[in-house]
Structure formats: structure tokens, C-alpha cells
N, C-alpha and C. Protein backbone atom coordinates (compact mmCIF):
# COMPACT_ATOMS: atom_id res chain seq x y z
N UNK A 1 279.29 216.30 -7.60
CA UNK A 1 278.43 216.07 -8.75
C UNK A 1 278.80 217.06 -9.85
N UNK A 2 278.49 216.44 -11.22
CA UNK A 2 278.97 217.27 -12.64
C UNK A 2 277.90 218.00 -12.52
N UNK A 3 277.91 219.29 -13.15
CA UNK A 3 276.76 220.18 -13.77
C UNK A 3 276.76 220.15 -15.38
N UNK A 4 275.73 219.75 -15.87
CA UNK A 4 275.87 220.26 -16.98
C UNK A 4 275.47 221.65 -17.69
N UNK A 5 275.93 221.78 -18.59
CA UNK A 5 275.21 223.07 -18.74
C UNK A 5 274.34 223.76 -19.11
N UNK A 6 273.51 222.97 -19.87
CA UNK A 6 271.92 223.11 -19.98
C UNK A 6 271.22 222.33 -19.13
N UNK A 7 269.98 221.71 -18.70
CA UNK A 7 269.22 221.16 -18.54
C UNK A 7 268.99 220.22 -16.95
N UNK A 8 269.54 219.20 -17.37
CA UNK A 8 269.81 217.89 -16.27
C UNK A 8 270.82 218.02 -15.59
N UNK A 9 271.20 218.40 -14.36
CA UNK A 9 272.34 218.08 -13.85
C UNK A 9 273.04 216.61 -13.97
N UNK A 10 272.43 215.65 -14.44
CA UNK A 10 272.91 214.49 -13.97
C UNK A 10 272.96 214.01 -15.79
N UNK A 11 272.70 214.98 -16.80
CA UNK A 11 272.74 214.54 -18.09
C UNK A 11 274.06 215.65 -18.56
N UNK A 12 275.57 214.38 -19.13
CA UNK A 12 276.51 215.79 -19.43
C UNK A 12 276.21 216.61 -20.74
N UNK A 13 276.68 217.23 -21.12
CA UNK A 13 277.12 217.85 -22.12
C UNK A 13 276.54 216.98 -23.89
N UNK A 14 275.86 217.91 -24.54
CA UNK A 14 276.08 216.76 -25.74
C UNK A 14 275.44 215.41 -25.96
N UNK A 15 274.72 215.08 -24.50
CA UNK A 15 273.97 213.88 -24.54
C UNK A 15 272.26 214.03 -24.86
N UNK A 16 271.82 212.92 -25.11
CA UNK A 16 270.59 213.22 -25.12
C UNK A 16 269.84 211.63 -24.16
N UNK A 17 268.93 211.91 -23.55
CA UNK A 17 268.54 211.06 -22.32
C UNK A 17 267.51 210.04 -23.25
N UNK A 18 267.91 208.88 -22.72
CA UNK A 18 266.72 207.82 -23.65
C UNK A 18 266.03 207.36 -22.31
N UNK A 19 264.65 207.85 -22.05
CA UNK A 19 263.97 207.62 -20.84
C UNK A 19 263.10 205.85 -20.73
N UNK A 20 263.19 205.20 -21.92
CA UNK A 20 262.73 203.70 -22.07
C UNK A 20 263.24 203.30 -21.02
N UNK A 21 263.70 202.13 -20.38
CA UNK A 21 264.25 201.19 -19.78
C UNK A 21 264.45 200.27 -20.83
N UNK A 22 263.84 199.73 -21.67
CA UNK A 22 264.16 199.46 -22.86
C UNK A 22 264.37 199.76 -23.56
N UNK A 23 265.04 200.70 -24.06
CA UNK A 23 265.39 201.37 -24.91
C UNK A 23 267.03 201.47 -24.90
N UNK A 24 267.99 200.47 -24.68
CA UNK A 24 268.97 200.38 -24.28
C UNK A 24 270.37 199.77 -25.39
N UNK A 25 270.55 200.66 -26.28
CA UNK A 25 271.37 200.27 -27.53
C UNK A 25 272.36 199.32 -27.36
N UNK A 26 272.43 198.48 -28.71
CA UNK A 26 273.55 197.42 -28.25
C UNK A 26 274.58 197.51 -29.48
N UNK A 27 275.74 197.86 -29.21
CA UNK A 27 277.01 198.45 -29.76
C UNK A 27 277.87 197.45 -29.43
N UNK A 28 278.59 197.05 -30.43
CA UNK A 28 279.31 195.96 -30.06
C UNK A 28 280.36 195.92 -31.17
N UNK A 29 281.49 194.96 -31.28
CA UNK A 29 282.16 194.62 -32.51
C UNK A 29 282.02 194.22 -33.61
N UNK A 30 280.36 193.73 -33.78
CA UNK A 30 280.27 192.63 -34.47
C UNK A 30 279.83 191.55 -33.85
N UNK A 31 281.10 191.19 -33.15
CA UNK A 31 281.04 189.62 -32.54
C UNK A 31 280.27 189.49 -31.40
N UNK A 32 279.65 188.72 -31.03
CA UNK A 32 279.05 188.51 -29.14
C UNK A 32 279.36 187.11 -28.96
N UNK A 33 280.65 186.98 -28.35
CA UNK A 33 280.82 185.65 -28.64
C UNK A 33 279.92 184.77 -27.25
N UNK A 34 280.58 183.17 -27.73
CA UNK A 34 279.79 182.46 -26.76
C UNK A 34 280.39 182.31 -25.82
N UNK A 35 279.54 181.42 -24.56
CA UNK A 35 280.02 181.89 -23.41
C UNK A 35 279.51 180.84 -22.65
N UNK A 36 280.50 179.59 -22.19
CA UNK A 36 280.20 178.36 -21.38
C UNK A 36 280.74 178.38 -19.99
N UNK A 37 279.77 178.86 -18.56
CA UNK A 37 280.23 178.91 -17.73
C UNK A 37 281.14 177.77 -16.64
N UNK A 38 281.33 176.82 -17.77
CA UNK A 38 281.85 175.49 -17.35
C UNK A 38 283.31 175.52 -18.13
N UNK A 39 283.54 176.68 -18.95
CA UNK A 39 285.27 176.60 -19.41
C UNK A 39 285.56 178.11 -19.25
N UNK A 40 284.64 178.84 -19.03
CA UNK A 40 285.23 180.48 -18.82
C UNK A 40 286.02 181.13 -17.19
N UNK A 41 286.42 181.49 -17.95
CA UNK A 41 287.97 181.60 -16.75
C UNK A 41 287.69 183.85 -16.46
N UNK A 42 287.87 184.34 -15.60
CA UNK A 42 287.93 185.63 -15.54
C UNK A 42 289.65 185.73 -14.77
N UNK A 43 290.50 186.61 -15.35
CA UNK A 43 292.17 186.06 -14.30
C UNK A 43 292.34 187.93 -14.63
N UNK A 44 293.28 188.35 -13.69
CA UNK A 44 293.42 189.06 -13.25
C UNK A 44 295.20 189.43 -13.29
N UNK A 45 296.08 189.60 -14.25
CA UNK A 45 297.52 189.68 -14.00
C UNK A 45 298.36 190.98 -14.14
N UNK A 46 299.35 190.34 -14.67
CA UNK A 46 300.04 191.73 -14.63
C UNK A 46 301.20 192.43 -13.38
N UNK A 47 301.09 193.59 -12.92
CA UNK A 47 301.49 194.40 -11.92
C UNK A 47 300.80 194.28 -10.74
N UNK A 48 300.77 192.71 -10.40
CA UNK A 48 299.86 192.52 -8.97
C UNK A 48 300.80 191.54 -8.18
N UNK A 49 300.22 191.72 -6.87
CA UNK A 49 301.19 191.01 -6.04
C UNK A 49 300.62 189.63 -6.01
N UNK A 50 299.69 189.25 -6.25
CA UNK A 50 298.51 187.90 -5.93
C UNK A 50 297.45 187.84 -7.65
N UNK A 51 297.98 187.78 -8.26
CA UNK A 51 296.84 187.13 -9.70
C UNK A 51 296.14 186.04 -9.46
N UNK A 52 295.44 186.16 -10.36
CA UNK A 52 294.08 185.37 -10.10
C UNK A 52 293.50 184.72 -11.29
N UNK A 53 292.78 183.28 -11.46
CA UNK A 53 292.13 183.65 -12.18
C UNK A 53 291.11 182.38 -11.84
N UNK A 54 289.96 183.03 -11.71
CA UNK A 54 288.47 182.47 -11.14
C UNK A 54 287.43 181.58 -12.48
N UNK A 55 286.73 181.07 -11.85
CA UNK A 55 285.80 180.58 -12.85
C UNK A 55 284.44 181.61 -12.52
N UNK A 56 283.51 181.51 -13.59
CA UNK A 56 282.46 182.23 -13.21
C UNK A 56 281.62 182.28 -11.70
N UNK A 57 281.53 181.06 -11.66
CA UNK A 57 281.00 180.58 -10.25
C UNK A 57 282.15 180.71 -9.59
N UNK A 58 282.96 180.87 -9.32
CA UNK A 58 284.07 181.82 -8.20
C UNK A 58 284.03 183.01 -8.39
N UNK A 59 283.89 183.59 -9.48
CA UNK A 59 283.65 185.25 -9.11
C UNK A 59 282.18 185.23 -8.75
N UNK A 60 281.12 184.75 -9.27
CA UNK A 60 280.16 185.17 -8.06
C UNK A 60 280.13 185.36 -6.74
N UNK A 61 281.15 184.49 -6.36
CA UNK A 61 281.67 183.89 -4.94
C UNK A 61 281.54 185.06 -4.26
N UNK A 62 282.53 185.82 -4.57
CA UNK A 62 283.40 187.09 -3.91
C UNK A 62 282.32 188.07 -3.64
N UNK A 63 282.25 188.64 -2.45
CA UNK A 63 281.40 189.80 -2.22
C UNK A 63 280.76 190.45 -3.26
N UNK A 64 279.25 190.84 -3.45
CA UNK A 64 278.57 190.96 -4.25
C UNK A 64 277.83 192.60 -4.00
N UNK A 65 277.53 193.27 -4.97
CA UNK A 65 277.24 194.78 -4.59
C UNK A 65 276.50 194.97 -5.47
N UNK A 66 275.73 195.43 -4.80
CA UNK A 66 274.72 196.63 -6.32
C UNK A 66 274.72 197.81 -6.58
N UNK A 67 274.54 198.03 -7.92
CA UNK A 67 275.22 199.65 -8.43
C UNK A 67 273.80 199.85 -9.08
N UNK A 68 273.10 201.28 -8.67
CA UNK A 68 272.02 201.89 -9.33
C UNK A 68 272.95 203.06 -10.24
N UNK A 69 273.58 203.16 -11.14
CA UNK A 69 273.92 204.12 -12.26
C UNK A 69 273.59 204.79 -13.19
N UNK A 70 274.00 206.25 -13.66
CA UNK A 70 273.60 206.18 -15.21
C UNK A 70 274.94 205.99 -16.38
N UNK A 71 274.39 205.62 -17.31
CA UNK A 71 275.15 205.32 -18.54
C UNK A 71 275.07 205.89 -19.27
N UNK A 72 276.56 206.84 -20.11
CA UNK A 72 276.78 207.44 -20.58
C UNK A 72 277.39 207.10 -22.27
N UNK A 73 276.70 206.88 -23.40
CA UNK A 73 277.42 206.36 -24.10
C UNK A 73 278.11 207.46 -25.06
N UNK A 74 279.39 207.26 -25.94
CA UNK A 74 279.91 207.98 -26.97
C UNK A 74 279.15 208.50 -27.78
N UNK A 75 278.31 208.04 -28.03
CA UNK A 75 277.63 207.94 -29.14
C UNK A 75 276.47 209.30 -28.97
N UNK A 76 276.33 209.77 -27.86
CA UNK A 76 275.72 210.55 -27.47
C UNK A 76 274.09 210.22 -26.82
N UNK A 77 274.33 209.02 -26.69
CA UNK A 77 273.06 208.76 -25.65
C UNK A 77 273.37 208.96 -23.98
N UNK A 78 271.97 208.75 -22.93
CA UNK A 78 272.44 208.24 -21.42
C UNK A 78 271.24 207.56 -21.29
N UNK A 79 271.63 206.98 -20.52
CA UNK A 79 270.12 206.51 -19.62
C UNK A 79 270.11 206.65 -18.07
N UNK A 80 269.65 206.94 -17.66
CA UNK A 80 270.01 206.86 -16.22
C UNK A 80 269.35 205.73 -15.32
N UNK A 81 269.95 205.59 -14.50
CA UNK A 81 269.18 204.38 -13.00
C UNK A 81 269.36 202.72 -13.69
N UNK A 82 270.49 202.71 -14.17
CA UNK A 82 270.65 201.39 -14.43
C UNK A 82 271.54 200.27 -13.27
N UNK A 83 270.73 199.44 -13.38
CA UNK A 83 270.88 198.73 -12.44
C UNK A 83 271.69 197.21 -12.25
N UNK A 84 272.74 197.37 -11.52
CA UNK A 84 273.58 196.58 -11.93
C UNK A 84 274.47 195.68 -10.58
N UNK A 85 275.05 194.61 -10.87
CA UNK A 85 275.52 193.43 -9.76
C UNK A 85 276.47 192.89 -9.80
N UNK A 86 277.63 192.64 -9.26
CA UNK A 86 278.62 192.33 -9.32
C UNK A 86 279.75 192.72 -8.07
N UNK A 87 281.04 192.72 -8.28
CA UNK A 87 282.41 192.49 -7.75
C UNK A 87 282.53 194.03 -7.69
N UNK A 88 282.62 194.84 -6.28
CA UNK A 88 283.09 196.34 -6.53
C UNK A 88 284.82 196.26 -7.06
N UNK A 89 285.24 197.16 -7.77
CA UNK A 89 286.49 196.96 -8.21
C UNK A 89 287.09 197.05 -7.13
N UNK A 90 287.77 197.99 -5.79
CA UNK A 90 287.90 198.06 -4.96
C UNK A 90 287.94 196.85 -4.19
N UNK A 91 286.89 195.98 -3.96
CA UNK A 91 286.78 194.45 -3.39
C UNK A 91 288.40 193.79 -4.37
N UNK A 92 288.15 193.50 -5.40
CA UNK A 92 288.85 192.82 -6.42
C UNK A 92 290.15 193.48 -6.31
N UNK A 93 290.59 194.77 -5.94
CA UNK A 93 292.01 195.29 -5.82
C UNK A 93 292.34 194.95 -4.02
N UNK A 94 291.48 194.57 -3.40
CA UNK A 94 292.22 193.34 -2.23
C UNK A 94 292.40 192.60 -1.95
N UNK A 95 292.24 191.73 -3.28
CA UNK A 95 292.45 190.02 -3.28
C UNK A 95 293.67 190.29 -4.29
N UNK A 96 294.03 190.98 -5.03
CA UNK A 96 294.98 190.93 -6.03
C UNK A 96 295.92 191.96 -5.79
N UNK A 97 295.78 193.48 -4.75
CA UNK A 97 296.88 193.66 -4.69
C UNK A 97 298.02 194.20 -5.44
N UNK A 98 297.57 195.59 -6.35
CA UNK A 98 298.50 195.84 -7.43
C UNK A 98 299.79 196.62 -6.50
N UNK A 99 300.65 196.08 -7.50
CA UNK A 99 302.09 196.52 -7.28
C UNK A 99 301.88 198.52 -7.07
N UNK A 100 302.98 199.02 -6.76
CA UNK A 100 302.87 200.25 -6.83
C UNK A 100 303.33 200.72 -8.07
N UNK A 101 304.04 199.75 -9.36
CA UNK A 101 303.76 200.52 -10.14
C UNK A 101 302.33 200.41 -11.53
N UNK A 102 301.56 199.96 -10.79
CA UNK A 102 300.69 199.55 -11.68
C UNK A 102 299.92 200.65 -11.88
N UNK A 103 300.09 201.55 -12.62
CA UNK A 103 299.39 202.67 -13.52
C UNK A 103 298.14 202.66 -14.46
N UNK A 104 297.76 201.90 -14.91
CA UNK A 104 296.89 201.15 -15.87
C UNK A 104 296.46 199.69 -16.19
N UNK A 105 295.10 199.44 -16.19
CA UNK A 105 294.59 198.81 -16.25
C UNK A 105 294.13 198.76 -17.58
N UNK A 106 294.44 197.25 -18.18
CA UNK A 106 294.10 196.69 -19.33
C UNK A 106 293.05 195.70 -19.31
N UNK A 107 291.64 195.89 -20.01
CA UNK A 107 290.51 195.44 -19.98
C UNK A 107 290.59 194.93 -21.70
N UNK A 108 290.56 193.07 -21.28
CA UNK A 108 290.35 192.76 -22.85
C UNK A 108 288.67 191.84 -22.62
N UNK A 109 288.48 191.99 -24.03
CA UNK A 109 286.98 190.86 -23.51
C UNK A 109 286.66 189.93 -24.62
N UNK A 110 286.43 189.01 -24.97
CA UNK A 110 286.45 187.72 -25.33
C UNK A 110 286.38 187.64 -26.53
N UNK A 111 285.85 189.05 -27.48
CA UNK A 111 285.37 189.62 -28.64
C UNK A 111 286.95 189.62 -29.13
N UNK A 112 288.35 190.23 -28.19
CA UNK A 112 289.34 190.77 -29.04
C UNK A 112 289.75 192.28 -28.57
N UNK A 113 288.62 192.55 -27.76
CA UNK A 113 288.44 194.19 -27.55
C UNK A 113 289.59 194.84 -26.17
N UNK A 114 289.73 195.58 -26.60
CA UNK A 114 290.64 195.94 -25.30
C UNK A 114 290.25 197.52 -24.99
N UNK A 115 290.79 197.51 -24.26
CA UNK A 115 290.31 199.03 -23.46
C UNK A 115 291.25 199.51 -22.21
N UNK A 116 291.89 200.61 -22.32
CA UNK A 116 292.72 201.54 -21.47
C UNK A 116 292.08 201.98 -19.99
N UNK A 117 292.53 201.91 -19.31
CA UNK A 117 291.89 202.93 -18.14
C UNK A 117 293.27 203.30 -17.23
N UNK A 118 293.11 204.38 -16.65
CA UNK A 118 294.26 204.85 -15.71
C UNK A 118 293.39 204.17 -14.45
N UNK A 119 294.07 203.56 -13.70
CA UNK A 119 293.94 202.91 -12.41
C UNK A 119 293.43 203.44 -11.12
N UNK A 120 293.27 204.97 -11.38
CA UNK A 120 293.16 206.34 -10.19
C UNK A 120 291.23 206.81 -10.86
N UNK A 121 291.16 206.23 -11.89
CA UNK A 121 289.87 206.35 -12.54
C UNK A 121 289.06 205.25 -12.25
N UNK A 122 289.55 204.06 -11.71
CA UNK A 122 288.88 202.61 -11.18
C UNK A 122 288.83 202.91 -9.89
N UNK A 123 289.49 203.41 -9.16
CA UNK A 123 289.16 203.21 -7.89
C UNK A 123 288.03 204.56 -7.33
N UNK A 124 287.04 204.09 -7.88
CA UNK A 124 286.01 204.78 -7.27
C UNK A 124 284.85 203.94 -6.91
N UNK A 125 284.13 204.29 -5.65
CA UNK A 125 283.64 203.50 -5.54
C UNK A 125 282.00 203.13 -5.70
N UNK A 126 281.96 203.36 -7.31
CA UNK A 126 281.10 202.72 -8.30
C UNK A 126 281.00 202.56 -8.86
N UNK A 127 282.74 201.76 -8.98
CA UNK A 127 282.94 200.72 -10.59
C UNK A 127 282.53 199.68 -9.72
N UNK A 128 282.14 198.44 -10.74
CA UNK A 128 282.21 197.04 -10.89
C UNK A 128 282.54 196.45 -11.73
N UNK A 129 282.79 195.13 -11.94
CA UNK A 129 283.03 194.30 -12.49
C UNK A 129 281.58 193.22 -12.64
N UNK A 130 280.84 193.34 -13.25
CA UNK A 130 279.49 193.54 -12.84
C UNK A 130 279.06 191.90 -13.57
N UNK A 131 277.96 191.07 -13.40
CA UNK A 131 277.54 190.10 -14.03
C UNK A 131 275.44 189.66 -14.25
N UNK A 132 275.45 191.04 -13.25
CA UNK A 132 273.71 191.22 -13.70
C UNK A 132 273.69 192.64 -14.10
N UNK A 133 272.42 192.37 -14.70
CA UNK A 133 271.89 193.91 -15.65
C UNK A 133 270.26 193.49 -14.98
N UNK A 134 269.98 194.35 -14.06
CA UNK A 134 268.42 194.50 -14.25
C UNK A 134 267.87 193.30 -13.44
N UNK A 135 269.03 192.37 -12.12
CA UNK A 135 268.47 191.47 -11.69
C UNK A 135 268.52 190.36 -12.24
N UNK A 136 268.83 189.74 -13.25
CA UNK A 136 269.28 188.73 -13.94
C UNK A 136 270.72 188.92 -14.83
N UNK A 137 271.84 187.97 -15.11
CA UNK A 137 272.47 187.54 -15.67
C UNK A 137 272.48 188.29 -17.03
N UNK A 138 273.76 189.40 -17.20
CA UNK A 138 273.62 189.95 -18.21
C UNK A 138 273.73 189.59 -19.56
N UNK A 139 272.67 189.43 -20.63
CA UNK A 139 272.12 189.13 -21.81
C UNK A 139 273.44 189.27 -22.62
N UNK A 140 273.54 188.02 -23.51
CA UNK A 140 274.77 187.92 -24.36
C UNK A 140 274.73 189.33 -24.98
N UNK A 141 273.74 190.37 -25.80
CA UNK A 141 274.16 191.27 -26.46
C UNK A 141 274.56 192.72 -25.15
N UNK A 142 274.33 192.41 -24.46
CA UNK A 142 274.88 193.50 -23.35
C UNK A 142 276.17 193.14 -22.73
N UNK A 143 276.56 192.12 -23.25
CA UNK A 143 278.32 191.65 -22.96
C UNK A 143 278.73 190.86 -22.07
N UNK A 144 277.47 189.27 -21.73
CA UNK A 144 277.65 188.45 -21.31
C UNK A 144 279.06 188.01 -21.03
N UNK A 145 279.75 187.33 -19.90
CA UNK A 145 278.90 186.68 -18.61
C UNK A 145 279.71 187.80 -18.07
N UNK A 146 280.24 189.18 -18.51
CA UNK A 146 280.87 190.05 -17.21
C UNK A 146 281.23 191.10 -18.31
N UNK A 147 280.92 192.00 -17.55
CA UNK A 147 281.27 193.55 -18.33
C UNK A 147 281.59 194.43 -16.69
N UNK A 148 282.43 195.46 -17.20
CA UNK A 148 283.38 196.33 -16.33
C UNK A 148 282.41 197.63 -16.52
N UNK A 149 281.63 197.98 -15.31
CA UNK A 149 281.08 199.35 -15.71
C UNK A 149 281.47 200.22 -14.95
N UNK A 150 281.73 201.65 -14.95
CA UNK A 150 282.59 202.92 -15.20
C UNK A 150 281.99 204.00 -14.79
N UNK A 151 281.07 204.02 -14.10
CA UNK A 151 280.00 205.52 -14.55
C UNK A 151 280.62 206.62 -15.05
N UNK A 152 282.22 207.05 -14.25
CA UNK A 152 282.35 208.18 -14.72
C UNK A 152 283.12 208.72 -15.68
N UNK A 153 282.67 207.46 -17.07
CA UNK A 153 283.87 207.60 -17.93
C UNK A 153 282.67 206.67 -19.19
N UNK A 154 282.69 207.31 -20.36
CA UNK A 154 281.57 206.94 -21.19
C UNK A 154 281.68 205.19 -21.51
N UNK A 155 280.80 204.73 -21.90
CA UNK A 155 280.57 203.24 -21.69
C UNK A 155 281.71 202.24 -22.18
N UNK A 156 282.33 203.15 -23.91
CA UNK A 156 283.54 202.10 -24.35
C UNK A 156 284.83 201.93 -23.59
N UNK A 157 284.81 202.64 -22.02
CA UNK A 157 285.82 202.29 -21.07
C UNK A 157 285.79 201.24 -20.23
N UNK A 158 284.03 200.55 -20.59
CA UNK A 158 284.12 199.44 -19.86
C UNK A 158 284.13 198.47 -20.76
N UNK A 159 284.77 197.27 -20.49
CA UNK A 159 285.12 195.80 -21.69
C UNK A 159 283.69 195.17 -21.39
N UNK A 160 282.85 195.17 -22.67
CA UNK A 160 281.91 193.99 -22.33
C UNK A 160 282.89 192.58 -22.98
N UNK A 161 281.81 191.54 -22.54
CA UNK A 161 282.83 189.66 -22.86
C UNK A 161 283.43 189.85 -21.84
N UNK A 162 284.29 190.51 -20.88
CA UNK A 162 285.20 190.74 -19.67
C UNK A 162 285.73 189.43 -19.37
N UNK A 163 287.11 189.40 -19.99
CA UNK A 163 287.77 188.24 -19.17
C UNK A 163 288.93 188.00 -18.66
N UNK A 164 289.75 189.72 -18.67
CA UNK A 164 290.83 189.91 -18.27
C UNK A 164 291.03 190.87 -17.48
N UNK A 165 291.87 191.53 -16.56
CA UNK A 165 292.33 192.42 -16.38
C UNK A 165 294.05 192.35 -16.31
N UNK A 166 294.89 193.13 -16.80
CA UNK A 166 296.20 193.42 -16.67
C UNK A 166 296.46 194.35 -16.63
N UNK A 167 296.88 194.51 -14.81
CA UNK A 167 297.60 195.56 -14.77
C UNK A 167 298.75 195.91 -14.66
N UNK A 168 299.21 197.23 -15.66
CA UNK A 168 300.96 197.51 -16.22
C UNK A 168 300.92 199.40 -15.71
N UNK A 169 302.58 199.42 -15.76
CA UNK A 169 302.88 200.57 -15.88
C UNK A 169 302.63 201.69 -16.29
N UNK A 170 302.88 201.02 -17.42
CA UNK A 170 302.60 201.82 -18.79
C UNK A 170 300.96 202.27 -19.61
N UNK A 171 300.58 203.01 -19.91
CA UNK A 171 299.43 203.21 -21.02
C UNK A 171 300.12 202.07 -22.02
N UNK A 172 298.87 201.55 -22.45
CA UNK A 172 298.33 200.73 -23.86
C UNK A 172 297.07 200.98 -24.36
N UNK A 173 297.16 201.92 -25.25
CA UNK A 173 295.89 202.16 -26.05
C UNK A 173 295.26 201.39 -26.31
N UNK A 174 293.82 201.08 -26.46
CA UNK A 174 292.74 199.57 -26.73
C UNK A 174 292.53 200.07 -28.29
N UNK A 175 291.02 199.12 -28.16
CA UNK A 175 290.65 199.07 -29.73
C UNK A 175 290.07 200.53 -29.95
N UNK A 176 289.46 201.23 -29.44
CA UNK A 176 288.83 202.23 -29.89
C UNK A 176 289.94 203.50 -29.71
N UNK A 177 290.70 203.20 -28.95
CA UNK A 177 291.53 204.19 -28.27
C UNK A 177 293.21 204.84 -29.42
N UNK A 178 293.13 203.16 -30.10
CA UNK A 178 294.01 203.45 -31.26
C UNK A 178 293.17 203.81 -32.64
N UNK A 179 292.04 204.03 -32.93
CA UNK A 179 291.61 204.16 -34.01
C UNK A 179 290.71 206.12 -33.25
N UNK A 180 291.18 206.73 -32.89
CA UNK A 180 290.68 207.89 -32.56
C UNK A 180 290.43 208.82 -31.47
N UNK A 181 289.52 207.69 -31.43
CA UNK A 181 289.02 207.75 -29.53
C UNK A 181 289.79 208.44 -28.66
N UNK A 182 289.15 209.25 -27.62
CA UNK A 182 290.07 209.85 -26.76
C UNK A 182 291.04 208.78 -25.88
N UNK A 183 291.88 208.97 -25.37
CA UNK A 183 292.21 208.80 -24.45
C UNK A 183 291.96 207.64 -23.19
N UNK A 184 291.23 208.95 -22.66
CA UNK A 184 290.33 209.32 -21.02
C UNK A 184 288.95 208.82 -21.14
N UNK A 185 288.04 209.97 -22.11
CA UNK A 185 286.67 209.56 -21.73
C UNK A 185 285.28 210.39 -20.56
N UNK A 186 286.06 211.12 -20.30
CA UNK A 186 284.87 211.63 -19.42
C UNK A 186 283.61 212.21 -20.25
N UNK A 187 282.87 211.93 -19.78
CA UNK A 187 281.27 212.82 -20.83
C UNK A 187 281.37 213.76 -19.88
N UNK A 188 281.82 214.32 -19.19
CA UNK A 188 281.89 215.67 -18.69
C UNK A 188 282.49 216.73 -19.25
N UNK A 189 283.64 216.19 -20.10
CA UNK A 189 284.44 217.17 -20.30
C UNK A 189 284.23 216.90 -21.90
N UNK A 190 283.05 215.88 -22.32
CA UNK A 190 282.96 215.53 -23.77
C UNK A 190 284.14 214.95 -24.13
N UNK A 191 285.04 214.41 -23.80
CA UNK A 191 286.35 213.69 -24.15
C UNK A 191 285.79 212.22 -24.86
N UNK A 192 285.17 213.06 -26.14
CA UNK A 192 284.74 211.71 -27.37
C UNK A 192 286.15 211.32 -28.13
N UNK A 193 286.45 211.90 -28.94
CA UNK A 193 287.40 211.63 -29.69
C UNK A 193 288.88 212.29 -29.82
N UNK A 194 289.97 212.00 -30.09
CA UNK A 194 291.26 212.81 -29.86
C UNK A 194 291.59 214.21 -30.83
């Protein structure tokens, strides 16, 4: 477990705790696009030995997990004990199988958005690939029908819209990641911006 250094152990650095349950900001591109579970596809390529690519009702399919988390955003909020349903990433890296040189994982989501992650930062086991928020079907402005959540890496590391993953070798900076943004991402180490 992180310490922070004032206050909350479980609140990092720089944050400030929004204790609502509603009270849950919605940050986005702009866009929230739409979302017909009768043409939406979730596929999986890249640096894998077995790609994939499922319909919504097939990724429900797949072993299902629940994640009690807190959320850490850039922006300098958290919330904690959020509650969430879906595909453990872990599950999803044994149906697909990445190559050994697959270094990074590329998260795009339906908006346009893309997002970086090193692959050694996913395999923990309380990411998901998640499709409820709170027991129901997560709400178009929270990044309907699938968002990638992260705990230990601030929220713009996970793709809400979620409809890709590709995994490559190489780093590819995303949208936030080429306009400033760190990197990495940890709210531990405050890794907001470069």
C-alpha cells in the first residue's frame, strides 16, 4: 500500500477526496458517442498470439469480476470504493495471449481517444475491462458500453468508449500523452504532467 503524506493513506499526494457517491465528474472529449449493442464490436490485436474481436454480449460472456476501487483523477480529485464489473485484464490476456514482445498496450475508444500503458502496469490484478459502474451498465457519460479501469495509474490511463486494445512493442503516446501529459501516471508519485 502507498502512503501518502499527509492525511489518508489511501488518498495520494495533491488529491482532494470527493466523499458524494454522486459526486462523480464527467471529463470527456467533448464527444460521448453512441453506442448500439447490436453493431459494437470490442477486438483485441496487435502482438498477440490469438486476437479477438467480440460483440458486447460476448464479452459479457467471458468470466465476470467485481472490482471495489478508488479513483484517482488528474485533475486532482479521488473518490474512493467505486464499484465496478467486468473482464479482469488478466482473464482477457488468456484468451489472447500476447506475444513476448508485446510491451504496450494501446487503448483507443470510440471518441478517437487513445491512451498508452506499459503492459507490466496491466497486469495487476485490479484492472478490468469493466462494463458496470455501480451495478448497472455504465452510463453513456461515464464511457459507455466499456471503459478500462486502472486503479493504480490516474483515470486518463483508462480509455472510456473502449473498443480496442493493441498490443505493440513499442510505446505510442495517446491523446493526452502527446499534448503534455506524463507518460506513466501514477498519483503516487504525482506523475500529472511531463
Amino acid at each position: 500500500m502507498h502512503k501518502a503524506k499527509v492525511g489518508d493513506d489511501r488518498l495520494p499526494p495533491g488529491q482532494r477526496l470527493l466523499r458524494d457517491k454522486n459526486d462523480f465528474p464527467i471529463l470527456d472529449l467533448g464527444v460521448q458517442p453512441d453506442f448500439d449493442p447490436e453493431t459494437y464490436r470490442f477486438s483485441v490485436t496487435g502482438e498477440v498470439e490469438k486476437p479477438i474481436e467480440l460483440t458486447y454480449e460476448e464479452l459479457k460472456k467471458l468470466p465476470r469480476t467485481q472490482l471495489t476501487a478508488d479513483f484517482h483523477c488528474v485533475t486532482k480529485w479521488s473518490q474512493y470504493d467505486i464499484e465496478w464489473a467486468g473482464v479482469k485484464y488478466l482473464d482477457l490476456e488468456k484468451v489472447v495471449k500476447p506475444k513476448p514482445e508485446a510491451n504496450f498496450v494501446i487503448q483507443l475508444g470510440l471518441d478517437n481517444y487513445s491512451t498508452n500503458v506499459p503492459i507490466q502496469d496491466l497486469r495487476q490484478d485490479n484492472v478490468i475491462v469493466a462494463y458496470e459502474l455501480r451495478g448497472e451498465p455504465i452510463p453513456r457519460e461515464h464511457g459507455w458500453p466499456v471503459r478500462m479501469i486502472i486503479p493504480n495509474l490516474y483515470g486518463w490511463k483508462g480509455s472510456k468508449f473502449l473498443h480496442r486494445l493493441y498490443f505493440k512493442e513499442k510505446d505510442d503516446p495517446g491523446f493526452w500523452e502527446t499534448r503534455g501529459y506524463n507518460n506513466h501516471g501514477d498519483p503516487w508519485k504525482e506523475e500529472r504532467y511531463s
